[in-house]
Every structure is written in structure tokens, then in C-alpha cells.
PDB file of N, CA and C in Angstrom:
ATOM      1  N   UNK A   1    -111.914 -68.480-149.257  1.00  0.00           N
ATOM      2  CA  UNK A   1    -111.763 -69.020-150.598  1.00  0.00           C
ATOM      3  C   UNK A   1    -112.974 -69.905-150.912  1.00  0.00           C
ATOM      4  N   UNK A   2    -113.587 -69.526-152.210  1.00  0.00           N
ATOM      5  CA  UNK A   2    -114.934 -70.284-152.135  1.00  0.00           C
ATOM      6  C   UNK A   2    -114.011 -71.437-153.057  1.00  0.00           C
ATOM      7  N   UNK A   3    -115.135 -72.711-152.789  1.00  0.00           N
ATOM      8  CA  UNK A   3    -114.709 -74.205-153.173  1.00  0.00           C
ATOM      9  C   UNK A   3    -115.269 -74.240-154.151  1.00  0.00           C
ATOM     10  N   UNK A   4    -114.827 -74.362-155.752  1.00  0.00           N
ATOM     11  CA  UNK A   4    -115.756 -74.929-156.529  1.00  0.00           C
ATOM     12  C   UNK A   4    -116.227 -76.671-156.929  1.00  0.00           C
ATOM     13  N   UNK A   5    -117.353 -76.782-157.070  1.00  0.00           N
ATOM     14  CA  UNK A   5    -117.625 -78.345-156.930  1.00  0.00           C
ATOM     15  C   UNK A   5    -117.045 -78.875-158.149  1.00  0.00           C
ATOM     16  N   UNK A   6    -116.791 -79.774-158.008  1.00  0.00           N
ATOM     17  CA  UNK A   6    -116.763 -81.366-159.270  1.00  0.00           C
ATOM     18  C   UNK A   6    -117.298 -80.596-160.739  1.00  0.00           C
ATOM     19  N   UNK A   7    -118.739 -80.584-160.365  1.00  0.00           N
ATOM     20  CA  UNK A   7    -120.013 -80.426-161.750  1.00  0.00           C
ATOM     21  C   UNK A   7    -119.259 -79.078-162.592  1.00  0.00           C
ATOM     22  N   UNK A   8    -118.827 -77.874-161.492  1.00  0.00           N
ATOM     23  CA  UNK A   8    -118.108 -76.882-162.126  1.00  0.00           C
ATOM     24  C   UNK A   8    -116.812 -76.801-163.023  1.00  0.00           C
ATOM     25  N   UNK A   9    -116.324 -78.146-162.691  1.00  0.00           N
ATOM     26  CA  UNK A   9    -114.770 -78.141-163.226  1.00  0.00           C
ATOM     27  C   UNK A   9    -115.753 -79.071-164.728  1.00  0.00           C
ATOM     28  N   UNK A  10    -116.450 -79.704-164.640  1.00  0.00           N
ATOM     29  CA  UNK A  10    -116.853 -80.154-165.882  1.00  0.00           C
ATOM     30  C   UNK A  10    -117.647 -79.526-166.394  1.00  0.00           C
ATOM     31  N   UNK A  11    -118.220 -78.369-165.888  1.00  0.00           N
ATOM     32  CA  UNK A  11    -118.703 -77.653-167.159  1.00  0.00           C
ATOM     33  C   UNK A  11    -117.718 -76.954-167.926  1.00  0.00           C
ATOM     34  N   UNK A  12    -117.030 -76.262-166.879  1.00  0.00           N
ATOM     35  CA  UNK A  12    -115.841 -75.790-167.663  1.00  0.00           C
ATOM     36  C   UNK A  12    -114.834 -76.532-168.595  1.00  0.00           C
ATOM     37  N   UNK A  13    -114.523 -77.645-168.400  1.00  0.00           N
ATOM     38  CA  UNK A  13    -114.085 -78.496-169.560  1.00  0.00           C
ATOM     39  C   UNK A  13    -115.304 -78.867-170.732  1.00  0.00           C
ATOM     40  N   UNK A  14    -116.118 -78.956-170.821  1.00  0.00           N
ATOM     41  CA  UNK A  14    -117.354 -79.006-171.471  1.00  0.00           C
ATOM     42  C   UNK A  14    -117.150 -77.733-172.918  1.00  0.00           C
ATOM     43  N   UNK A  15    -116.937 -76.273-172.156  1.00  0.00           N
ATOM     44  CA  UNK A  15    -116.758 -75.359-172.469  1.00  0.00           C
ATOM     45  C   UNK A  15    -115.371 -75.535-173.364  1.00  0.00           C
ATOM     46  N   UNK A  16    -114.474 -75.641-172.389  1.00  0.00           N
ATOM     47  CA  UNK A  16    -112.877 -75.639-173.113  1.00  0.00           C
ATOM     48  C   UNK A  16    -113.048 -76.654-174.131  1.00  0.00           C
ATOM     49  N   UNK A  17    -113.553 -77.833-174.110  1.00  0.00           N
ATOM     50  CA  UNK A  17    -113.396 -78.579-175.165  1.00  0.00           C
ATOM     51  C   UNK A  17    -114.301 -78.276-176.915  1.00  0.00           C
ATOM     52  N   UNK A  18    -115.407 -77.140-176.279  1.00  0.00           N
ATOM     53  CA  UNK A  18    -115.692 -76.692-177.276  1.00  0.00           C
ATOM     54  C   UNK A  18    -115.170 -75.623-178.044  1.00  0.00           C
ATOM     55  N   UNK A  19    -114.192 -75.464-177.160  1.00  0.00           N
ATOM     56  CA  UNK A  19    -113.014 -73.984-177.744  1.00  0.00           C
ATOM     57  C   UNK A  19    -111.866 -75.263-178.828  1.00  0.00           C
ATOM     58  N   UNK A  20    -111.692 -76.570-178.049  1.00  0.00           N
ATOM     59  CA  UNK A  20    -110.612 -76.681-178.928  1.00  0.00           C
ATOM     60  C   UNK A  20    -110.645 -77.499-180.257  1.00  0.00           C
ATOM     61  N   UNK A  21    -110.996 -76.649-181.354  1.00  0.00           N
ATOM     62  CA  UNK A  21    -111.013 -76.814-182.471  1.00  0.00           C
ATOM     63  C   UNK A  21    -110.791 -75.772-183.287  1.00  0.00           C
ATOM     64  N   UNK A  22    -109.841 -75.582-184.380  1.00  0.00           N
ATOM     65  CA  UNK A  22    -109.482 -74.630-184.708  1.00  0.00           C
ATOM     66  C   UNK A  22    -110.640 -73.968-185.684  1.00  0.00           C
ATOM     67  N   UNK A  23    -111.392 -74.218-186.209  1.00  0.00           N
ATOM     68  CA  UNK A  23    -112.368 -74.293-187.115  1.00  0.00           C
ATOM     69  C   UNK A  23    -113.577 -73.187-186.005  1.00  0.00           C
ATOM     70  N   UNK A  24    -113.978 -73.870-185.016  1.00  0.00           N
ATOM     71  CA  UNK A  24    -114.680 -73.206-183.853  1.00  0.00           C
ATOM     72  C   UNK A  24    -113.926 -71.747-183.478  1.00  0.00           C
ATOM     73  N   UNK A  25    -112.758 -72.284-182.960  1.00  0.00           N
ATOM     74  CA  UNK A  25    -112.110 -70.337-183.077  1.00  0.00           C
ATOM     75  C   UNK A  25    -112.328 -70.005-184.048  1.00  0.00           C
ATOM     76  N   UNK A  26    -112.144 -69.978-185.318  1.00  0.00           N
ATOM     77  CA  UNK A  26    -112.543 -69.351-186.392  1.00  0.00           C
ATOM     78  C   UNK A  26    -113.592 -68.683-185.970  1.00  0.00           C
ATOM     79  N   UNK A  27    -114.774 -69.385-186.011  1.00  0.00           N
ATOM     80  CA  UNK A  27    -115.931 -68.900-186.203  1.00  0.00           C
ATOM     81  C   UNK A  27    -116.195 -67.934-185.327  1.00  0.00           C
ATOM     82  N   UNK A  28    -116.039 -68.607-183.811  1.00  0.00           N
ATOM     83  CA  UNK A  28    -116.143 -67.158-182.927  1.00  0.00           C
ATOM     84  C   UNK A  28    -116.035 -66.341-182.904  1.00  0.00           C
ATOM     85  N   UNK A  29    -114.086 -65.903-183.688  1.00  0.00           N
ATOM     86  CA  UNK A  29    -113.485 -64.684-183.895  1.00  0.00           C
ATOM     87  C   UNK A  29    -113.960 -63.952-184.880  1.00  0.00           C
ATOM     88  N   UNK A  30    -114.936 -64.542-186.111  1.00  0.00           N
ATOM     89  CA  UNK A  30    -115.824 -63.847-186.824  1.00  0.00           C
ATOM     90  C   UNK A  30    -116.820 -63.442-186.315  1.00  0.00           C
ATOM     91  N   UNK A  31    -117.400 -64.579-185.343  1.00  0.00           N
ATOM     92  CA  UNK A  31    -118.800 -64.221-184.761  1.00  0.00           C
ATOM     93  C   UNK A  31    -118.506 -62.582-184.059  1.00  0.00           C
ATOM     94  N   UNK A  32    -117.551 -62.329-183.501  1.00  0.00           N
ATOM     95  CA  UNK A  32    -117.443 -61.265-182.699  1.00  0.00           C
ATOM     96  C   UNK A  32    -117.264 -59.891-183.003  1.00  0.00           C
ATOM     97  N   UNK A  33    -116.717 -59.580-184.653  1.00  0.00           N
ATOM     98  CA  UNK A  33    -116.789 -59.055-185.473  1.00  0.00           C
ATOM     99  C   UNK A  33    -118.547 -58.448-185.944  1.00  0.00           C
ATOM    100  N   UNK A  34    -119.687 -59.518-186.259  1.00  0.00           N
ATOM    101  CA  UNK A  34    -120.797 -59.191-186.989  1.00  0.00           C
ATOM    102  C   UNK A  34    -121.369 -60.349-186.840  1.00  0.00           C
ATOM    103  N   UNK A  35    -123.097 -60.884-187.199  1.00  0.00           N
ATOM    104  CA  UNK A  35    -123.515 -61.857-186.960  1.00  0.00           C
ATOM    105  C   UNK A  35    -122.762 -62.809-188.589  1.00  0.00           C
ATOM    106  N   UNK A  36    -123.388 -63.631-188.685  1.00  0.00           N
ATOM    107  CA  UNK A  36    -122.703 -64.251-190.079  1.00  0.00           C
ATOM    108  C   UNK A  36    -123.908 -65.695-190.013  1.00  0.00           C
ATOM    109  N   UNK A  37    -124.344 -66.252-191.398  1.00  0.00           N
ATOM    110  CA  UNK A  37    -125.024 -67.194-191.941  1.00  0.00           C
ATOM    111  C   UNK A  37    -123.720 -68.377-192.105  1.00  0.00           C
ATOM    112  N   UNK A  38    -124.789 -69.487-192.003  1.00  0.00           N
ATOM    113  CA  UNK A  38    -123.664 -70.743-192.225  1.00  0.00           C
ATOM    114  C   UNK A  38    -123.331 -70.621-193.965  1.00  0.00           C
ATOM    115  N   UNK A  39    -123.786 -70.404-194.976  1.00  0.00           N
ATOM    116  CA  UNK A  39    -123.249 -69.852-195.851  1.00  0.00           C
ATOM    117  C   UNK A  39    -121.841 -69.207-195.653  1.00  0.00           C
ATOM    118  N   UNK A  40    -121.743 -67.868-194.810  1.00  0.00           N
ATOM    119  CA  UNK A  40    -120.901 -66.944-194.632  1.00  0.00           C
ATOM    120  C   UNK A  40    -119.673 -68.011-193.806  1.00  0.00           C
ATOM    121  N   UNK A  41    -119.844 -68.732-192.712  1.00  0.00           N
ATOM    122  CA  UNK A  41    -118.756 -69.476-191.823  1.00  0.00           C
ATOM    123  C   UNK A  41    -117.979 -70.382-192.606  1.00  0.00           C
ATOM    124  N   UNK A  42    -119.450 -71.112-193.605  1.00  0.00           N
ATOM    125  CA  UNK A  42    -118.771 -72.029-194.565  1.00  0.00           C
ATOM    126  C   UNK A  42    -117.279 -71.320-195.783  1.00  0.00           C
ATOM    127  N   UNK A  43    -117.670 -70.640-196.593  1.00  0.00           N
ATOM    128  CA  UNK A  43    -116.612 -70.104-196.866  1.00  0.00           C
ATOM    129  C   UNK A  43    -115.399 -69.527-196.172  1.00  0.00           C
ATOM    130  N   UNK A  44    -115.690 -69.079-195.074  1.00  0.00           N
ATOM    131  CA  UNK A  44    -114.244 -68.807-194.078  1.00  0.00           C
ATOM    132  C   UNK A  44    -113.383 -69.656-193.559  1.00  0.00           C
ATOM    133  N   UNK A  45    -114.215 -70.882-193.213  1.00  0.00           N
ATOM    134  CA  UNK A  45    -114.071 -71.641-192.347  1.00  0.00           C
ATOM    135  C   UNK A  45    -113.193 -72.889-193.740  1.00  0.00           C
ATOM    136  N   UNK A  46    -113.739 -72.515-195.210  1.00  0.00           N
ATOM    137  CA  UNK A  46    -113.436 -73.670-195.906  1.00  0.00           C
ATOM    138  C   UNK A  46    -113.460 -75.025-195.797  1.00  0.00           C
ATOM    139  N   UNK A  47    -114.952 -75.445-195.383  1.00  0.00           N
ATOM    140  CA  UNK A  47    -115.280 -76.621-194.834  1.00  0.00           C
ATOM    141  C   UNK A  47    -116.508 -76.617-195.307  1.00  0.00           C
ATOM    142  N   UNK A  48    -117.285 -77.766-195.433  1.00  0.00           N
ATOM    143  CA  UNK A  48    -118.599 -78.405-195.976  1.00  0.00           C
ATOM    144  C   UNK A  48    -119.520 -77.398-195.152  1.00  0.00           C
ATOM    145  N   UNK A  49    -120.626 -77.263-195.943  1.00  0.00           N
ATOM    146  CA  UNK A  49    -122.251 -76.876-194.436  1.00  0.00           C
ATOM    147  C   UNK A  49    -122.220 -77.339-193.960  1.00  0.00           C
ATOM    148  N   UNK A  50    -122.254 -78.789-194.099  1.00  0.00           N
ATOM    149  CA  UNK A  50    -122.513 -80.251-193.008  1.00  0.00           C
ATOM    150  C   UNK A  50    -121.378 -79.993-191.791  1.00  0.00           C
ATOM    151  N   UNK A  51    -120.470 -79.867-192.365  1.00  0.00           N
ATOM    152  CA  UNK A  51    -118.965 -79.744-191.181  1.00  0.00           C
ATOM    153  C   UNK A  51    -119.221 -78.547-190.053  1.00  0.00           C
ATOM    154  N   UNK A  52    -119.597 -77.465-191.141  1.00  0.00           N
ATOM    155  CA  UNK A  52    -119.594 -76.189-190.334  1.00  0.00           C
ATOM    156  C   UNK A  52    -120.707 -76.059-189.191  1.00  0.00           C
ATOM    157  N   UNK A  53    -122.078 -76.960-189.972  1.00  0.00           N
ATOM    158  CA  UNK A  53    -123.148 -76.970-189.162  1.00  0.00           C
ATOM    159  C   UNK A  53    -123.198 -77.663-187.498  1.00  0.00           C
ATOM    160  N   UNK A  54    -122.415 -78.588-187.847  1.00  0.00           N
ATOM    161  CA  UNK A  54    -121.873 -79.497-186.750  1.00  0.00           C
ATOM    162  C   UNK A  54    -121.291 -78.503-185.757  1.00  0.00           C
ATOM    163  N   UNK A  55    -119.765 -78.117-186.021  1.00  0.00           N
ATOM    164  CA  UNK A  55    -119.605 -77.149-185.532  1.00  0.00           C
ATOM    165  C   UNK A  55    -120.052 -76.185-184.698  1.00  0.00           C
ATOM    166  N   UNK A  56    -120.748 -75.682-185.477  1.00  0.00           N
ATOM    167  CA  UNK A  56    -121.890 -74.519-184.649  1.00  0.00           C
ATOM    168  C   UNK A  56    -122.975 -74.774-183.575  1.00  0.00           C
ATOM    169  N   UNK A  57    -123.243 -76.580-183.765  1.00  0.00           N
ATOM    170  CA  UNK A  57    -124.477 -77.240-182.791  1.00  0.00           C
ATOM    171  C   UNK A  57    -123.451 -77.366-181.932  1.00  0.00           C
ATOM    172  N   UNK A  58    -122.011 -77.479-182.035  1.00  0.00           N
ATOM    173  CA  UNK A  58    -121.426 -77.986-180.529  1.00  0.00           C
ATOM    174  C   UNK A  58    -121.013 -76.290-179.896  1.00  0.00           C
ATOM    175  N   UNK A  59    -120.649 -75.738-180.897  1.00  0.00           N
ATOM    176  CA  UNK A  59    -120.953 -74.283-179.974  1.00  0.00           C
ATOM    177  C   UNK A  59    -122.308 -73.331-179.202  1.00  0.00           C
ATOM    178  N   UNK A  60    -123.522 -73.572-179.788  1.00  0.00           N
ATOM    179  CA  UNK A  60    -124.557 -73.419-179.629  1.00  0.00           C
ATOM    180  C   UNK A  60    -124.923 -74.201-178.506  1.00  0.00           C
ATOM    181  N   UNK A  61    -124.819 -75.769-178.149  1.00  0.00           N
ATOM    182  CA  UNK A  61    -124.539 -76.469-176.894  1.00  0.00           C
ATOM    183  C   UNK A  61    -124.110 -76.191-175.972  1.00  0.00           C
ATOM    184  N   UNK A  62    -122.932 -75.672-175.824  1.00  0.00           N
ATOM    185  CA  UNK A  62    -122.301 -74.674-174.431  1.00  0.00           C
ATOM    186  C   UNK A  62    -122.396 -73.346-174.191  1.00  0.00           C
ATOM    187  N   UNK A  63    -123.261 -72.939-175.007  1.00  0.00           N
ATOM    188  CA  UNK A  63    -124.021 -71.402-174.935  1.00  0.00           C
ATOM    189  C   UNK A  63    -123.052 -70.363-175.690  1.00  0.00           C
ATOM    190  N   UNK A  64    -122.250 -71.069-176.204  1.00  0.00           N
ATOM    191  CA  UNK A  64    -121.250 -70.005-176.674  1.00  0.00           C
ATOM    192  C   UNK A  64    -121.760 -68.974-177.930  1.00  0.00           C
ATOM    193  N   UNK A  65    -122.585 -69.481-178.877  1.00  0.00           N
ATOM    194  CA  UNK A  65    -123.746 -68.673-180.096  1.00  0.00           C
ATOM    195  C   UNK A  65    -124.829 -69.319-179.312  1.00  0.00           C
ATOM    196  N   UNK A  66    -125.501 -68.297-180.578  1.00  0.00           N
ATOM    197  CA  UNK A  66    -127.268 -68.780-180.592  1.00  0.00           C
ATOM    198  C   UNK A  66    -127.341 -68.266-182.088  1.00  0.00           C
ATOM    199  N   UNK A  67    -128.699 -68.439-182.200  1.00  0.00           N
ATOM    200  CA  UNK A  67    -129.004 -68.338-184.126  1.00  0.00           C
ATOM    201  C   UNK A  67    -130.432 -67.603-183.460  1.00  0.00           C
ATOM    202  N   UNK A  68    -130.302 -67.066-184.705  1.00  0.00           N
ATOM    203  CA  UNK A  68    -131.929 -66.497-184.834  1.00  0.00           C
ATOM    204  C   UNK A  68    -132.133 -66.651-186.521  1.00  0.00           C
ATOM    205  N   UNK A  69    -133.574 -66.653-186.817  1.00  0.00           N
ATOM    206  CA  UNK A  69    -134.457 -67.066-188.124  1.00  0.00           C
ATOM    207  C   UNK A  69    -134.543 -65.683-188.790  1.00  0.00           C
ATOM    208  N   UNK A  70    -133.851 -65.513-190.032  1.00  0.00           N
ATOM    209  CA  UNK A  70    -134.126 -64.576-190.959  1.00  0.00           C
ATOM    210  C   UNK A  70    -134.634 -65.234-192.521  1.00  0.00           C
ATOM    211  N   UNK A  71    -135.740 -65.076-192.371  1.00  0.00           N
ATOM    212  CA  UNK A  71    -136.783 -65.602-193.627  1.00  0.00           C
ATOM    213  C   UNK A  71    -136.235 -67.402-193.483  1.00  0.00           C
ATOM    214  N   UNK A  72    -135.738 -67.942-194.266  1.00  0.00           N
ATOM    215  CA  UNK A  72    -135.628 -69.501-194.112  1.00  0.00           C
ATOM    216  C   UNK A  72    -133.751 -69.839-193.746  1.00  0.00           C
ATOM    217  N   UNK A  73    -133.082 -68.711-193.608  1.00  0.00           N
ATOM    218  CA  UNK A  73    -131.803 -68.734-193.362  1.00  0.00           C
ATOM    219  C   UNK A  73    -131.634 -68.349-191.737  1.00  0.00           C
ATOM    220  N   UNK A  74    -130.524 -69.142-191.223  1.00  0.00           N
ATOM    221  CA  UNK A  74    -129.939 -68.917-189.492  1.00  0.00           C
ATOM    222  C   UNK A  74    -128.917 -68.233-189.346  1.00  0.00           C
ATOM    223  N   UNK A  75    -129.219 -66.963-188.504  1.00  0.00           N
ATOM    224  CA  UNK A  75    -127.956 -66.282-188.822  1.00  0.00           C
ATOM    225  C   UNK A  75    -127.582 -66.098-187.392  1.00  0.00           C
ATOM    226  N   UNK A  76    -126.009 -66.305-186.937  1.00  0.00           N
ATOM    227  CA  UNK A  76    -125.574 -66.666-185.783  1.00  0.00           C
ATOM    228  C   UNK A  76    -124.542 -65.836-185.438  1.00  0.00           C
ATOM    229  N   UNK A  77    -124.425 -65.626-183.563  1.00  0.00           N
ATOM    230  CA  UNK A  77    -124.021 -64.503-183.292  1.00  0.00           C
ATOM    231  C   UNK A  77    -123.007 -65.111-181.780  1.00  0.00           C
ATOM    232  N   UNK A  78    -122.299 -64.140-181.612  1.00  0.00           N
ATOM    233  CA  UNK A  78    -121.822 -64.751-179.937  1.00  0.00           C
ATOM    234  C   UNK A  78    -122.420 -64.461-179.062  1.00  0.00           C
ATOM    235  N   UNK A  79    -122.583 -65.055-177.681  1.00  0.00           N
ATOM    236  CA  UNK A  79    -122.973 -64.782-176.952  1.00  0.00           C
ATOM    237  C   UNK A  79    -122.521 -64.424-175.720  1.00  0.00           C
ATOM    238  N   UNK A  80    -120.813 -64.690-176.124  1.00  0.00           N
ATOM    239  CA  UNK A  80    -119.909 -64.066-174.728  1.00  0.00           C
ATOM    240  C   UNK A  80    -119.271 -62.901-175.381  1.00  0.00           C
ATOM    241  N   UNK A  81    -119.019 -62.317-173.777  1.00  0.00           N
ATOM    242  CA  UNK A  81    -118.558 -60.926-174.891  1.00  0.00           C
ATOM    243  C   UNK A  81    -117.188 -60.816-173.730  1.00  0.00           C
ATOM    244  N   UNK A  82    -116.516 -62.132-173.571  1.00  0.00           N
ATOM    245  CA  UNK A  82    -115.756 -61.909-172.893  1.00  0.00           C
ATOM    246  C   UNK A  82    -114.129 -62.824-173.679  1.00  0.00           C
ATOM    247  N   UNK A  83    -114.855 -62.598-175.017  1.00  0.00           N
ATOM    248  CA  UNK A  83    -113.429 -63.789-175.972  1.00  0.00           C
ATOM    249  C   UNK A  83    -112.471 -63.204-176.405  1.00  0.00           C
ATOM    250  N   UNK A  84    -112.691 -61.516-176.907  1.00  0.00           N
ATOM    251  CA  UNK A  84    -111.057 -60.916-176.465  1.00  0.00           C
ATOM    252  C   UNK A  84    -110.125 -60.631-175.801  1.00  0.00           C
ATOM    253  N   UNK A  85    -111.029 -60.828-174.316  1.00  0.00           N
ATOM    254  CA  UNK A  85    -109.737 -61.688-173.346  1.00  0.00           C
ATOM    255  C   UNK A  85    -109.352 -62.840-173.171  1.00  0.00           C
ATOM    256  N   UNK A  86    -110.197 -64.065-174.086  1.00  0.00           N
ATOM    257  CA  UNK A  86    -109.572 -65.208-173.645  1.00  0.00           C
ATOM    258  C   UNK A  86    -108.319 -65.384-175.230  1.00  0.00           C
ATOM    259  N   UNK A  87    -108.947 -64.685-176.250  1.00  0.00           N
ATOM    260  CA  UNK A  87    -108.009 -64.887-177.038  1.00  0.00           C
ATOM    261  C   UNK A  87    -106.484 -64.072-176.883  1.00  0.00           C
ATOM    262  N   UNK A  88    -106.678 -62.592-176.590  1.00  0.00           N
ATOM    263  CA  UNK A  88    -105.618 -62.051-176.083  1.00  0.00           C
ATOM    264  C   UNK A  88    -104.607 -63.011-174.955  1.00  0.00           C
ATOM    265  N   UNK A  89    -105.191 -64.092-174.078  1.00  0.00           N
ATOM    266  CA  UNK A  89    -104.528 -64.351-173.279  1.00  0.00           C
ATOM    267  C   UNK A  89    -103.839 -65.483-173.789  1.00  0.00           C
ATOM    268  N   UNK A  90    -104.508 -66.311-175.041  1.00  0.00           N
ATOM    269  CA  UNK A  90    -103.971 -67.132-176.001  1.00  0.00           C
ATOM    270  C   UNK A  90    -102.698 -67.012-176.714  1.00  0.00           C
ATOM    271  N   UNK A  91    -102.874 -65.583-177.071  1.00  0.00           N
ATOM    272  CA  UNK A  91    -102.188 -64.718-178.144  1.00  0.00           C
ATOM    273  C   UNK A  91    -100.437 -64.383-177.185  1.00  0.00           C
ATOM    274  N   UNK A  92    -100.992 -63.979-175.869  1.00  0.00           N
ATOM    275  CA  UNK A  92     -99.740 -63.666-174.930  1.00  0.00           C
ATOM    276  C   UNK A  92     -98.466 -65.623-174.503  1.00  0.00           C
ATOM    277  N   UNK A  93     -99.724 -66.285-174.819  1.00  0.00           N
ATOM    278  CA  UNK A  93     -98.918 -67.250-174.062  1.00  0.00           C
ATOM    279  C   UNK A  93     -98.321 -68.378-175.468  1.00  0.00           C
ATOM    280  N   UNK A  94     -98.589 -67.868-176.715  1.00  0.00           N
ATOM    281  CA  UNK A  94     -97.877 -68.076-177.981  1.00  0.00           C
ATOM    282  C   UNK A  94     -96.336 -67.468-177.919  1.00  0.00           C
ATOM    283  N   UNK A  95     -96.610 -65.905-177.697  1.00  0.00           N
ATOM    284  CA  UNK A  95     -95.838 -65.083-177.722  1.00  0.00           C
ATOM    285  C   UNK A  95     -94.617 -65.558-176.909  1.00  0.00           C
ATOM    286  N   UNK A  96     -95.181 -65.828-175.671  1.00  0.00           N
ATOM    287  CA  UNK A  96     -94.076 -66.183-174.373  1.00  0.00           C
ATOM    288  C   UNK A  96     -93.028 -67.407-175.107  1.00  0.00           C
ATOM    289  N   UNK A  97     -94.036 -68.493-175.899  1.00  0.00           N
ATOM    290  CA  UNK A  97     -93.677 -69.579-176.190  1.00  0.00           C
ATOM    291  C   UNK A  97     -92.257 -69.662-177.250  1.00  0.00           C
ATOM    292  N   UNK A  98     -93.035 -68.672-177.908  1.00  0.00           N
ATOM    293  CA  UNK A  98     -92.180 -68.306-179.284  1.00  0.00           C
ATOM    294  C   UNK A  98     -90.985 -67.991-178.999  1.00  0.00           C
ATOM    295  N   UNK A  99     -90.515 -67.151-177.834  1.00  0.00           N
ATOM    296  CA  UNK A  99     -89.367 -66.202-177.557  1.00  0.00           C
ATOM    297  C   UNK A  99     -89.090 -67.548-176.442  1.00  0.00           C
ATOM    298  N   UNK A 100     -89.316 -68.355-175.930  1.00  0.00           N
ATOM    299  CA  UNK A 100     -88.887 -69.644-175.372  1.00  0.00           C
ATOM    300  C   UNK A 100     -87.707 -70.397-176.359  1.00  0.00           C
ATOM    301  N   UNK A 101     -88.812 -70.548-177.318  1.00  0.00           N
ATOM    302  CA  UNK A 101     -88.386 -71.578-178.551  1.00  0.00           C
ATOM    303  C   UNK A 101     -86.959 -70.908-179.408  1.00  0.00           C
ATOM    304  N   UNK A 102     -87.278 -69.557-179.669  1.00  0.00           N
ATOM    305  CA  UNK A 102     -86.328 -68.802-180.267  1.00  0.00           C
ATOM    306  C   UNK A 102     -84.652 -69.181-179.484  1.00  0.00           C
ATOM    307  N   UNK A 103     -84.834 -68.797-178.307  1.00  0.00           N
ATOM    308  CA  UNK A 103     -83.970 -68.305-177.549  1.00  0.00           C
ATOM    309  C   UNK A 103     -83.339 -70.199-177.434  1.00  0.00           C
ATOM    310  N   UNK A 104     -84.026 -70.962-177.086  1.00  0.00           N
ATOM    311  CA  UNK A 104     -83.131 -72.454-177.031  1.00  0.00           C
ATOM    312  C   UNK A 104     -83.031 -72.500-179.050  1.00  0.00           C
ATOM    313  N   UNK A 105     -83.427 -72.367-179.802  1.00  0.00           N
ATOM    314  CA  UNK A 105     -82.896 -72.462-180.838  1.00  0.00           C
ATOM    315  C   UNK A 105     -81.258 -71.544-181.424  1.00  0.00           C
ATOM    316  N   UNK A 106     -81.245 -70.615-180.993  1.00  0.00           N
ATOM    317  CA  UNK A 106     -80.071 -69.824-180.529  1.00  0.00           C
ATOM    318  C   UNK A 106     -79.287 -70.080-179.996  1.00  0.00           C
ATOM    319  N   UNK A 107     -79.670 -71.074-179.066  1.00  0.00           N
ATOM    320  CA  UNK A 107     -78.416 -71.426-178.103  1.00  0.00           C
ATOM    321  C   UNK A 107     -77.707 -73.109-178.993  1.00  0.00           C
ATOM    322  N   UNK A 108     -78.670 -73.429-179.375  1.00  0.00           N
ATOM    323  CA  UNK A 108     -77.810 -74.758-180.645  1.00  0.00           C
ATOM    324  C   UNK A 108     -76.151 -74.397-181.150  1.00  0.00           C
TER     325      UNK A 108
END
């Protein structure tokens, strides 16, 4: 069993904490779809440039996008291509939750 160090468990929270914002899933789950301009996030996202831009520097920080330069506009993309399994696994443990919740609401 390999040991992972200290530094590893905080990057990985580093990471997770840049997942938890609902605004940030947003964007990802678009990002993964097609690239998209902060223009484009801003309207989805229904939040300021300023807000969205923020946003995107703390995702861009943990490597999660990157941007590239099209004429004077940034147009931004994912860079894991491994988020329909982390969202699917999101999606399963709602599910579990739901039929938790259901089932003690039933029993009232």
C-alpha cells in the first residue's frame, strides 16, 4: 500500500475546495461540453464578469481550465477529462440520499 504524504492530502483539498462552489460546477460542466468566453460563463453562470472572472482564476489555479487568446477575448476550456466521473459519482450519492430522505419521510 503506497503512503500518501501530508502535501498530497492538501493538494487535494486545494482541488476539492475549488470544486466547492456551485457557480464553478457550473462552469466546468459547460466547460466540458465546448470551450466558452467569460462573456459566455457570465450569462450562464448569471453573475457579474468581475464574479465570474474570479471564479475562473481560482479554477485556472488548480489546473482545472486554462484560457487561450482569441484576438483581445479569453476563451476557456477544461483541462481534466476525468469530471464525468466525478460528477456522475456526485449525481449517484444525491440519488442514494434522496431515497434515504424519502423513505424516513414515509415512515412519519
Amino acid at each position: 500500500m503506497k503512503i500518501k504524504t501530508r502535501q498530497r492530502y492538501e493538494a487535494r483539498a486545494k482541488i476539492a475546495k475549488a470544486l466547492a462552489h456551485p457557480s464553478r460546477l457550473m462552469i466546468l460542466d459547460a466547460l466540458q461540453q465546448q470551450e466558452l468566453c467569460v462573456c459566455e460563463l457570465t450569462e450562464l453562470v448569471g453573475s457579474d464578469q468581475s464574479t465570474v472572472s474570479k471564479h475562473l482564476a481560482v479554477l485556472k489555479n488548480t489546473g482545472l481550465v486554462e484560457d487561450r487568446k482569441e484576438g483581445s477575448m479569453s476563451v476557456y476550456h477544461n483541462t481534466c477529462q476525468c469530471l464525468d466521473g466525478f460528477f456522475g459519482c456526485m449525481e449517484s450519492v444525491l440519488k442514494a440520499n434522496f431515497k434515504t430522505q424519502a423513505k424516513l419521510v414515509a415512515s412519519l
